[in-house]
Each structure stands twice: as C-alpha cells, then as structure tokens.
N, C-alpha and C. Protein backbone atom coordinates (compact mmCIF):
# COMPACT_ATOMS: atom_id res chain seq x y z
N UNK A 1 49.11 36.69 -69.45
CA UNK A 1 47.92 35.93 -69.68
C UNK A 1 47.27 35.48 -68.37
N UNK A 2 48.04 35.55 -67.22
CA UNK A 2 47.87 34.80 -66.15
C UNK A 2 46.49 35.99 -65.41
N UNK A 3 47.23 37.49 -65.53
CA UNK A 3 46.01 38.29 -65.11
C UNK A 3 44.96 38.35 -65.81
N UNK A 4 44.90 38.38 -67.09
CA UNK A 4 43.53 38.51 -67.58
C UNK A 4 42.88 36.54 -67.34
N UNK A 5 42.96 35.79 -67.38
CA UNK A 5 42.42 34.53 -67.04
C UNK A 5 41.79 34.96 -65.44
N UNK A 6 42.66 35.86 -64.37
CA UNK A 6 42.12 35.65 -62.99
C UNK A 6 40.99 37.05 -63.50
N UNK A 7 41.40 37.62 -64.37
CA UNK A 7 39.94 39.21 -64.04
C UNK A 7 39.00 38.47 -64.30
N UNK A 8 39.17 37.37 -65.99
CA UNK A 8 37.61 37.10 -66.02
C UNK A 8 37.01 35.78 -65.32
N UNK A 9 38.00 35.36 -64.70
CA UNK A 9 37.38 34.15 -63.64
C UNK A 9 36.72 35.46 -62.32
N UNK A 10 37.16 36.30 -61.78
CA UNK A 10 36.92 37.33 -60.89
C UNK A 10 35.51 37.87 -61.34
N UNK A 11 35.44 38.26 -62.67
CA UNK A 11 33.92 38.22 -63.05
C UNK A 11 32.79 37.19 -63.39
N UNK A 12 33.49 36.45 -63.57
CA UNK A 12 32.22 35.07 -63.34
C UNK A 12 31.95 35.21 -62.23
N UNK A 13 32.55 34.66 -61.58
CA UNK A 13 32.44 34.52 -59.87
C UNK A 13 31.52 35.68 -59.13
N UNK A 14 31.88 36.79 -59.67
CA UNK A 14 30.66 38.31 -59.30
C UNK A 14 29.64 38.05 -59.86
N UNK A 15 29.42 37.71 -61.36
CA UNK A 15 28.15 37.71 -62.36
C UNK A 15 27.33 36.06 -61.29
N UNK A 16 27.98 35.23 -61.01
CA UNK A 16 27.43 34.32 -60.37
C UNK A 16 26.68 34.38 -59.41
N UNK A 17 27.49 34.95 -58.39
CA UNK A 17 27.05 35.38 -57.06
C UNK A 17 26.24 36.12 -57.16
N UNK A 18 26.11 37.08 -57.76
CA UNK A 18 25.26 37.85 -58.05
C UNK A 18 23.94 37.54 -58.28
N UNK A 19 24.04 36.67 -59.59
CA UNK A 19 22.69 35.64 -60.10
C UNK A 19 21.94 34.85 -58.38
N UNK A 20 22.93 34.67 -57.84
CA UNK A 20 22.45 33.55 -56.53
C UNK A 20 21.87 34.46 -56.05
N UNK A 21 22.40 35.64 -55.60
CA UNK A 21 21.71 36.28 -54.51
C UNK A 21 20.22 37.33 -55.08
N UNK A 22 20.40 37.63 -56.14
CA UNK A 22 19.16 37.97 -56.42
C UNK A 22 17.93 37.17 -56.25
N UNK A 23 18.15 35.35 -56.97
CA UNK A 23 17.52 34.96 -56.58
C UNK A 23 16.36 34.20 -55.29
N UNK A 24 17.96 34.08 -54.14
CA UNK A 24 17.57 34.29 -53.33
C UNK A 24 16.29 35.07 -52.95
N UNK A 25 16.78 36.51 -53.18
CA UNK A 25 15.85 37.41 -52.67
C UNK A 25 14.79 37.43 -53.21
N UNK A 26 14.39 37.08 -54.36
CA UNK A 26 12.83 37.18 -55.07
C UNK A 26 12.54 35.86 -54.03
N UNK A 27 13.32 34.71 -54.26
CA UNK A 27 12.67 33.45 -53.59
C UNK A 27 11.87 33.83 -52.52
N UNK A 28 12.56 34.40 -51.19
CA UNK A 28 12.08 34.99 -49.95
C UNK A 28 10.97 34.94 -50.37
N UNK A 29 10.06 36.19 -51.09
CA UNK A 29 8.78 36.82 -51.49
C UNK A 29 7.69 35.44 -50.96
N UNK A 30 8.00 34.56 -51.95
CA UNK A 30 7.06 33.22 -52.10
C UNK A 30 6.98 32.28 -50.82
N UNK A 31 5.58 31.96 -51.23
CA UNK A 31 5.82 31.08 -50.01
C UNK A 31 5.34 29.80 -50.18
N UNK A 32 6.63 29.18 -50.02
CA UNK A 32 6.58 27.47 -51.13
C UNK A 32 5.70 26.25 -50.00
N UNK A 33 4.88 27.19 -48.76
CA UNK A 33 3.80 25.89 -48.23
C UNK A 33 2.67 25.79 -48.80
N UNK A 34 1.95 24.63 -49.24
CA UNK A 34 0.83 24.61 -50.12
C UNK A 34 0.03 25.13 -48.70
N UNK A 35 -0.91 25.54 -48.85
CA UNK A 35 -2.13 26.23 -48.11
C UNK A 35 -3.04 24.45 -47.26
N UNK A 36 -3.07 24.68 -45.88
CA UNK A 36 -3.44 23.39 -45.63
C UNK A 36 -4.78 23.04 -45.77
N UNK A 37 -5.48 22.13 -46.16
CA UNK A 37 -7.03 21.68 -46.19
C UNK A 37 -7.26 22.17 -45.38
N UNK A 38 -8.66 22.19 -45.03
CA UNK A 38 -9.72 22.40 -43.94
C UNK A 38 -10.22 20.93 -44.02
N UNK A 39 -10.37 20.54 -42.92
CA UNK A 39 -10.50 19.10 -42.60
C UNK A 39 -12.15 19.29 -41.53
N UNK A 40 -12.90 17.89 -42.00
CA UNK A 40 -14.13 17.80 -40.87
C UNK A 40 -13.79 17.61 -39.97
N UNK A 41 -12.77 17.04 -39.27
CA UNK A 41 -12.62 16.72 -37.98
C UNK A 41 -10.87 16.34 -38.27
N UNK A 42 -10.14 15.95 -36.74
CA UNK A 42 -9.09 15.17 -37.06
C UNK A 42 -9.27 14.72 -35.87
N UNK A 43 -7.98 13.23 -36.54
CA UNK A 43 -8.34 11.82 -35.31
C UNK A 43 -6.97 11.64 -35.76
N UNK A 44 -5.98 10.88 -34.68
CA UNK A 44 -5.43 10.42 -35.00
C UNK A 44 -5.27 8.74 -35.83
N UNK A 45 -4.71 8.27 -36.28
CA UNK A 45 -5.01 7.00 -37.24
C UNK A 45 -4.83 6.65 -35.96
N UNK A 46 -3.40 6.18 -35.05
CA UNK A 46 -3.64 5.52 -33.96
C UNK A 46 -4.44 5.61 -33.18
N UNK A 47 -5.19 6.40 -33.01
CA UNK A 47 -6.83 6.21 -31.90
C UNK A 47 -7.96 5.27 -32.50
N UNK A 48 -7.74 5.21 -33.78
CA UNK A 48 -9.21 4.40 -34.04
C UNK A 48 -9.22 2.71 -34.04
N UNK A 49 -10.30 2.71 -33.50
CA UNK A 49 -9.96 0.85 -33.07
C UNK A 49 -11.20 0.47 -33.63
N UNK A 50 -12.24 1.23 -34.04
CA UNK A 50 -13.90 0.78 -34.94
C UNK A 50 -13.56 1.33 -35.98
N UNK A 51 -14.24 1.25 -37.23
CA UNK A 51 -14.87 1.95 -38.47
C UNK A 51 -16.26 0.96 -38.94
N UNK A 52 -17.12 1.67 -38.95
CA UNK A 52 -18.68 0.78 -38.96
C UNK A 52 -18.93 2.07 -40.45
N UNK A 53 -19.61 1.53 -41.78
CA UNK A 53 -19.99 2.46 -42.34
C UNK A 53 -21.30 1.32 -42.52
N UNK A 54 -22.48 1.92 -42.93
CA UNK A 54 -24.06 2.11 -42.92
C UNK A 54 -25.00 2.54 -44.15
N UNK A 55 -25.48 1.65 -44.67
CA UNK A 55 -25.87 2.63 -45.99
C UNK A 55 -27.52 1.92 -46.26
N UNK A 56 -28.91 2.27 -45.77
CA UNK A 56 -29.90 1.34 -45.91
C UNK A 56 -30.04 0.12 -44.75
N UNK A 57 -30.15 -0.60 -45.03
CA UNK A 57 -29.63 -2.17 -44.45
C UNK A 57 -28.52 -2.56 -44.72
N UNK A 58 -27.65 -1.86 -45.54
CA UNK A 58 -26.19 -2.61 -45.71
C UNK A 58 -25.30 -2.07 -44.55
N UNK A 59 -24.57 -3.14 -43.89
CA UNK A 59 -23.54 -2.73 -42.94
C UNK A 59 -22.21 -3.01 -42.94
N UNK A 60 -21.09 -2.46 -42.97
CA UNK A 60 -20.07 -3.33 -43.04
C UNK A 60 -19.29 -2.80 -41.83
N UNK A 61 -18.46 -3.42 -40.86
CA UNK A 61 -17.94 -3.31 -39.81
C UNK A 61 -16.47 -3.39 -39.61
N UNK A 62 -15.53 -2.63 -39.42
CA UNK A 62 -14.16 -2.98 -39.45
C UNK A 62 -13.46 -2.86 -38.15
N UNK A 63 -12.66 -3.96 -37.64
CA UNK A 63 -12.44 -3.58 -36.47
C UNK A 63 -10.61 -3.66 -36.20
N UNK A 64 -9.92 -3.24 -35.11
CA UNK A 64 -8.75 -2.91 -35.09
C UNK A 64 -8.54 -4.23 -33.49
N UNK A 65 -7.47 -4.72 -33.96
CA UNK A 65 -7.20 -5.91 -33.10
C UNK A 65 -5.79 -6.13 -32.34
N UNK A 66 -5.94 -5.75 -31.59
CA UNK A 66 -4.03 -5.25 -30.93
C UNK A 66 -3.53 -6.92 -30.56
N UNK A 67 -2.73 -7.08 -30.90
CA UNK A 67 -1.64 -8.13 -30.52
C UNK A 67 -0.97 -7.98 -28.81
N UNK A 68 -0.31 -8.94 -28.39
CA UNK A 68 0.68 -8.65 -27.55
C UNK A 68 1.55 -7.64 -27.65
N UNK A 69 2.32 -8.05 -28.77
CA UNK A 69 3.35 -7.05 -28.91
C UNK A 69 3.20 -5.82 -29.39
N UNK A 70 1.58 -5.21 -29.03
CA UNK A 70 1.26 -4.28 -29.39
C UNK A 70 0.73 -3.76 -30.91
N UNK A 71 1.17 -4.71 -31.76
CA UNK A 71 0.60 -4.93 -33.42
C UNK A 71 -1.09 -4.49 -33.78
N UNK A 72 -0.99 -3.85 -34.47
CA UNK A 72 -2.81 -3.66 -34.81
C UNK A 72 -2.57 -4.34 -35.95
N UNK A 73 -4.11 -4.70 -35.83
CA UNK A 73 -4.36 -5.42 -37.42
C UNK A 73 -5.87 -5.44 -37.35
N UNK A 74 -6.30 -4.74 -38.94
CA UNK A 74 -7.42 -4.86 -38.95
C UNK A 74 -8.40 -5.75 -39.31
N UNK A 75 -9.87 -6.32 -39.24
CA UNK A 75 -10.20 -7.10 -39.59
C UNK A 75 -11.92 -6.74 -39.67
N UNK A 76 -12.63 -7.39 -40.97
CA UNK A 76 -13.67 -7.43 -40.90
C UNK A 76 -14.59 -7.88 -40.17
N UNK A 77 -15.35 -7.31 -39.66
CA UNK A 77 -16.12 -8.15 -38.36
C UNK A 77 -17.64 -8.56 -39.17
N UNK A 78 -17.77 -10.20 -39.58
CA UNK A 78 -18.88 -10.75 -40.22
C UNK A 78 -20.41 -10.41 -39.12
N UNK A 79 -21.52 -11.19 -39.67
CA UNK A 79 -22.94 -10.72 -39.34
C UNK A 79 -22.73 -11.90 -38.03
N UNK A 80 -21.77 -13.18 -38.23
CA UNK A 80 -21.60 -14.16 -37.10
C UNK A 80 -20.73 -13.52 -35.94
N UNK A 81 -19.86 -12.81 -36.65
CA UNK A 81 -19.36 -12.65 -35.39
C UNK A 81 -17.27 -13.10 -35.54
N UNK A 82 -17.48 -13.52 -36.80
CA UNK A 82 -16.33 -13.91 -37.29
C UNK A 82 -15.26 -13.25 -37.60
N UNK A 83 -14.27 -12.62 -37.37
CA UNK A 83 -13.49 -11.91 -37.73
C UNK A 83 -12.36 -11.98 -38.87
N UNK A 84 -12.41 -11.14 -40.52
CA UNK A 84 -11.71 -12.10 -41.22
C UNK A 84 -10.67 -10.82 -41.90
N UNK A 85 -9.47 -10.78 -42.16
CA UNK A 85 -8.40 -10.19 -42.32
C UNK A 85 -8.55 -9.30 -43.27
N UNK A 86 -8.57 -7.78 -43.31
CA UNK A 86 -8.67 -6.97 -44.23
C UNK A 86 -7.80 -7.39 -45.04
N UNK A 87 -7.12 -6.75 -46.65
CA UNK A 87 -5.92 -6.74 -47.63
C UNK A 87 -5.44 -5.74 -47.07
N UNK A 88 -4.29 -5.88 -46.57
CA UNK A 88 -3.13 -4.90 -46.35
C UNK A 88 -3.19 -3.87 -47.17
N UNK A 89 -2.75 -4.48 -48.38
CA UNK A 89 -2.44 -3.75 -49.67
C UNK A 89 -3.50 -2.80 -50.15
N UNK A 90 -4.90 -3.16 -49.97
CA UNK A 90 -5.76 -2.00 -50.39
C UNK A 90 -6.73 -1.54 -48.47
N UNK A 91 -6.24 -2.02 -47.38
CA UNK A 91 -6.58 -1.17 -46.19
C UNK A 91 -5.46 -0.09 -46.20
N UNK A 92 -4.22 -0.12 -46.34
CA UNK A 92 -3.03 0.87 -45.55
C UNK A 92 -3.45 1.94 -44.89
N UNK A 93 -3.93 2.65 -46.67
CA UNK A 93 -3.96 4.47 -46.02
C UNK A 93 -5.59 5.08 -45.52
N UNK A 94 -6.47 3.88 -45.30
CA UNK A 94 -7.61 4.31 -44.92
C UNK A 94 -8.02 4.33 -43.55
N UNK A 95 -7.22 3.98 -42.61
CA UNK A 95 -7.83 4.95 -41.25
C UNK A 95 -7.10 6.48 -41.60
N UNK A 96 -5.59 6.41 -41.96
CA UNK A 96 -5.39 7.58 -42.20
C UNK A 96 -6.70 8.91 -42.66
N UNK A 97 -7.39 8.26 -43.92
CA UNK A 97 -8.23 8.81 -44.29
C UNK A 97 -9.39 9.26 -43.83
N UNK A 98 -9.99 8.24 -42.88
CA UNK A 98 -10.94 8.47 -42.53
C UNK A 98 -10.94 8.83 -40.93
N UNK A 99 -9.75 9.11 -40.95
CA UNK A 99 -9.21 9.86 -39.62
C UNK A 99 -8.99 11.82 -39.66
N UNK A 100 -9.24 12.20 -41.05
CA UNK A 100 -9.43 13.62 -41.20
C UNK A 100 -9.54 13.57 -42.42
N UNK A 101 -10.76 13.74 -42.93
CA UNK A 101 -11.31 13.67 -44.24
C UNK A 101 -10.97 15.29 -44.34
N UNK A 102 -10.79 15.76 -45.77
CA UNK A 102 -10.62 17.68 -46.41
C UNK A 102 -12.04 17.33 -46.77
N UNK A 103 -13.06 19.44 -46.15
CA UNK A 103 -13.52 19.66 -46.75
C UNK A 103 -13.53 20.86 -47.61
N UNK A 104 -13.78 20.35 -48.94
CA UNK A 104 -14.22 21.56 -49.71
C UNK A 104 -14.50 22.84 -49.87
N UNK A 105 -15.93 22.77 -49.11
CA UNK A 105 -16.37 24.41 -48.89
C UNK A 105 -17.07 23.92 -47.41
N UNK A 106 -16.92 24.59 -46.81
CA UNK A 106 -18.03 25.16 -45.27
C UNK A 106 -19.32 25.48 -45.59
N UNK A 107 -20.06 24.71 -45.91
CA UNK A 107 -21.16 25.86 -45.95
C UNK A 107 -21.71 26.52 -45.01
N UNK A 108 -21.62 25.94 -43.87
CA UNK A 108 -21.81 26.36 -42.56
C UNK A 108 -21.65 27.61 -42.86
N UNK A 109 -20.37 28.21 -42.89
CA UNK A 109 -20.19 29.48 -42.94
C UNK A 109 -21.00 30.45 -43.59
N UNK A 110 -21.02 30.02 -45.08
CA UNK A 110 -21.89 30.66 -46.00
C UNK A 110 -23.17 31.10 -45.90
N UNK A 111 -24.16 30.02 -45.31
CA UNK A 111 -25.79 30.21 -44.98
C UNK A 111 -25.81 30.47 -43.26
N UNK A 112 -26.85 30.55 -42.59
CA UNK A 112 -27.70 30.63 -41.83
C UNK A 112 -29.05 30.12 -41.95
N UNK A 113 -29.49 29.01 -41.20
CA UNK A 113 -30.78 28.49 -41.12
C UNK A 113 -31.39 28.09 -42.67
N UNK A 114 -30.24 27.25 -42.87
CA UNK A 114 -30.61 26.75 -44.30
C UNK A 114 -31.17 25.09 -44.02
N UNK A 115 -31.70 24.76 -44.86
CA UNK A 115 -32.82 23.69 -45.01
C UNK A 115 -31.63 22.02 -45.29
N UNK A 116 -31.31 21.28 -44.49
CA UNK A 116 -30.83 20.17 -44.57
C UNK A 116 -30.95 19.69 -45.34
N UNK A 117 -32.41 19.70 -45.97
CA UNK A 117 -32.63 18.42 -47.40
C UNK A 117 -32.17 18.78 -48.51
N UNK A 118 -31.78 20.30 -48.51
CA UNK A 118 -31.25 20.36 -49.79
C UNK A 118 -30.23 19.67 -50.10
N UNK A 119 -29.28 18.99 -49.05
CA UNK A 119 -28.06 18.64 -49.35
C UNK A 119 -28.14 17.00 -48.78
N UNK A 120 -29.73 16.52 -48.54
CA UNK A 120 -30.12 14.87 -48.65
C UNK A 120 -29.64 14.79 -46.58
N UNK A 121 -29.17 15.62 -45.93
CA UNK A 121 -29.02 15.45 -44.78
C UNK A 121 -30.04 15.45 -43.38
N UNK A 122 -31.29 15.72 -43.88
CA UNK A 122 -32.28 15.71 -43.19
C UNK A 122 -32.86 14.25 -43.34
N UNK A 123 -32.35 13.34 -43.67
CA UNK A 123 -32.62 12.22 -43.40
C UNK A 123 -31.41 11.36 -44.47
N UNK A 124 -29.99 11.33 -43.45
CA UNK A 124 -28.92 10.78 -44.05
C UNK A 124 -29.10 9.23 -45.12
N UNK A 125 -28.68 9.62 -45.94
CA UNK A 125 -28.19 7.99 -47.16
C UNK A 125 -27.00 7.32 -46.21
N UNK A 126 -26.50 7.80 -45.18
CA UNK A 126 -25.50 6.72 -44.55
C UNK A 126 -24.98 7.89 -43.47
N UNK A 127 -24.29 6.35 -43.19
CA UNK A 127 -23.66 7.04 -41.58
C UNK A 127 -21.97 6.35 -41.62
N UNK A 128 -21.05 7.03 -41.23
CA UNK A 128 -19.88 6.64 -40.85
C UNK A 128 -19.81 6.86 -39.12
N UNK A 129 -19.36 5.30 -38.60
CA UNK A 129 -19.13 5.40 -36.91
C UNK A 129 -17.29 5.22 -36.71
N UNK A 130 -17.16 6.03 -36.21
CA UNK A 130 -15.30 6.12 -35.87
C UNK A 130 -15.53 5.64 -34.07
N UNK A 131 -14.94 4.96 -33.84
CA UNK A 131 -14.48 4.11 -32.41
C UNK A 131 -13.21 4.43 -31.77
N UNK A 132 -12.99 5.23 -30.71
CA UNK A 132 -11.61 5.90 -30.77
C UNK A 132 -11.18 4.97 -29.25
N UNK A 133 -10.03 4.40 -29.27
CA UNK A 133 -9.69 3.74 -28.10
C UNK A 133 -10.38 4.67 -26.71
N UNK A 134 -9.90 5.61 -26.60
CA UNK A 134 -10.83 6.50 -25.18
C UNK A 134 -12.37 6.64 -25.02
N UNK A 135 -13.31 5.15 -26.38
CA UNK A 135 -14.49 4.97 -26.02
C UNK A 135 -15.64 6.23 -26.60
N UNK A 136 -14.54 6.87 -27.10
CA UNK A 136 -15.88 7.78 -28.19
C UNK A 136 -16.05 7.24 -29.20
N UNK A 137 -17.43 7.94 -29.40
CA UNK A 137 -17.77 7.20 -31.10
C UNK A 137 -18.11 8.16 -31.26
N UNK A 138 -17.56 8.39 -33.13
CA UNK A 138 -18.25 9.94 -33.74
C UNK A 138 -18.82 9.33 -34.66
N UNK A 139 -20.11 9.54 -35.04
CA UNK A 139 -20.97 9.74 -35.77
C UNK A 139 -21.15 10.37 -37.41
N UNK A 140 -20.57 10.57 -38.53
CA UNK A 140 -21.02 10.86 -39.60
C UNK A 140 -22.04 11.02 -40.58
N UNK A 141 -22.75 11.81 -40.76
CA UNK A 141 -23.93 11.65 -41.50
C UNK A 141 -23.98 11.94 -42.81
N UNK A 142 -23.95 11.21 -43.61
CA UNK A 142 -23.74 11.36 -45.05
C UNK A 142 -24.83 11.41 -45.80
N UNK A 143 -24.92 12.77 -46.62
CA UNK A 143 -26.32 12.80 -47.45
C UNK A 143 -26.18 12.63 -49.00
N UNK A 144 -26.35 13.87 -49.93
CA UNK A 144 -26.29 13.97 -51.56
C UNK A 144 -24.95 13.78 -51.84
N UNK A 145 -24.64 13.49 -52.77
CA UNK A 145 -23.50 13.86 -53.71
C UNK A 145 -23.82 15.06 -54.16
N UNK A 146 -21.84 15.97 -54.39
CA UNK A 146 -22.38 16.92 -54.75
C UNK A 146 -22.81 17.25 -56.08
N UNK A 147 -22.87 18.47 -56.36
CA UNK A 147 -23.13 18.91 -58.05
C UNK A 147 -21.95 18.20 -58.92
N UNK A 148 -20.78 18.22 -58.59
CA UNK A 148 -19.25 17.36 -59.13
C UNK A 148 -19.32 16.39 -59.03
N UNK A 149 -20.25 15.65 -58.21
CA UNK A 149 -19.57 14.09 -58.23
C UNK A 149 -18.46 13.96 -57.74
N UNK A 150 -17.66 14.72 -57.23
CA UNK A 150 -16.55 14.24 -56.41
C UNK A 150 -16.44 14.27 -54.73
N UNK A 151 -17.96 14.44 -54.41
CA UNK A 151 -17.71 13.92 -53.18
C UNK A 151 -19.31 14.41 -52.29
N UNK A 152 -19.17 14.35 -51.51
CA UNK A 152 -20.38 13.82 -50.71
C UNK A 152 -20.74 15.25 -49.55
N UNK A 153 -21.72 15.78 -49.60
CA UNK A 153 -22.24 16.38 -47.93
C UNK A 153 -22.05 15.21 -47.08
N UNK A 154 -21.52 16.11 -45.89
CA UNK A 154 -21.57 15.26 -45.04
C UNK A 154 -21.33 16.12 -43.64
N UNK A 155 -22.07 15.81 -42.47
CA UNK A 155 -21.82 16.40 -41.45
C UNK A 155 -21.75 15.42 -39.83
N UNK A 156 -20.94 16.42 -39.14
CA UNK A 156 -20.60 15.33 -37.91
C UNK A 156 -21.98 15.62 -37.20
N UNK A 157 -22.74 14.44 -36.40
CA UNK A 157 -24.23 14.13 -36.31
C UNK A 157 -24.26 15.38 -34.83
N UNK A 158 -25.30 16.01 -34.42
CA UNK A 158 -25.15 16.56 -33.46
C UNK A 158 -24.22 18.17 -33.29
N UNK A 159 -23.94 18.21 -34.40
CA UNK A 159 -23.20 19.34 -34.38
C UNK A 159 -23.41 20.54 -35.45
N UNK A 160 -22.86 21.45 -35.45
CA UNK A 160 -23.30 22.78 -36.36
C UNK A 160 -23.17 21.77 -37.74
N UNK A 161 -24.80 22.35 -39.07
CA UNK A 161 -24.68 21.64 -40.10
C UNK A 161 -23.81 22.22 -41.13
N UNK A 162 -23.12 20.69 -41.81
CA UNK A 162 -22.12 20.79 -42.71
C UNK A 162 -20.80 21.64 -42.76
C-alpha cells in the first residue's frame, strides 16, 4: 500500500507542477502594468510653494509656509493679507494633483491650426498659477468643459495649444 500511496502522491506533485508552470508561462505573455497617463505637465508636490486659481473676479490664493524644522503647511492667503489654515483632511492629495494633472486626448496632436474658441481658450474662463520654490510660475489656461462633463480644456499659457 505504501507504493501505490507514493505513485499517486508522485502524480499530484507532476499534475501540480505542471499546472504552475504552464501558468507561469501564459502569465509571461501579459503585461500586468496599467498603461501610464499622459499628463499636462509634471511638478513635483514638493516644489510648489503657490497655487493661485482665477475665475472672473473671483480669486482664491493658497500658499505653502515652511517651518523651522522644515514642515510645510498650507494656508489660505485672505484679500488682507491674512493667512488662515487650509483642512488637512480635504487639502492632502491636492498639490499632488495639481502637480501633474492626466490628459485625456492631445488634441494638439490631432489638428493643425485649429481655432482656440472652439474649446473657450481664446479667451480663458480661468487661470491656474503654480509657484515652484526655484521662482517659476506656470500659468494654466482653462477654457470649455468638455462634451462629458468630466473635465475641462485646458492649456499651459504660452505654449503649443492644448
């Protein structure tokens, strides 16, 4: 009894291995990295020390405030001059964000000498200003929403459109 218990443990063990390594090998085929965005720009979150967004006459100003011990913390910068403490809890992941926004489609790519207003950018609905400790400021120009509603034309000011 002792040999037939080791043949068919001897064939599990093959039928197993077996199963592993096939799979293996289909696995190989695939390739389990999601495909990365195309992003308008990238910044690192630690470079930005402004965020100014612009919409009409409305302004709102956010500014980044280093501590001694090196601590940032952000804070709203009032029309006085007052500086008053963002919410942690709903600032966290937004320099992240607005440190490399995904876009959608390029249209850039798509057209040649296409007409700005179609997409409300020939005379922007708003502006996003990024403040990067090394004293640049980038510029955003934000026009239409798109056909989806899920998000906005928008192009960096001065540079190839959209």
């Amino acid at each position: 009894m002792n040999v037939r218990l080791t043949i068919v443990l001897v064939l599990v063990l093959v039928l197993v291995g077996g199963l592993v390594a096939v799979t293996q090998v289909l696995r190989s085929g695939t390739d389990d990295f999601p495909e990365r965005k195309a992003r308008l720009y990238r910044i690192s979150s630690a470079e930005l020390v402004g965020i100014a967004l612009t919409q009409g006459s409305d302004k709102i100003e956010f500014t980044a405030v280093y501590s001694e011990d090196g601590n940032r913390e952000w804070f709203i910068r009032k029309a006085d001059g007052e500086n008053v403490a963002v919410d942690v809890k709903r600032w966290g992941g937004i320099p992240a964000l607005v440190g490399g926004p995904s876009v959608i489609r390029d249209l850039s790519e798509e057209e040649e000498g296409f007409d700005l207003s179609v997409y409300g950018l020939d005379e922007p609905k708003g502006h996003i200003y990024i403040s990067l400790k090394n004293g640049v400021r980038i510029d955003v120009e934000i026009g239409d929403d798109d056909p989806t509603s899920k998000g906005y034309y928008v192009k960096v000011a001065d540079t190839k459109p959209l």
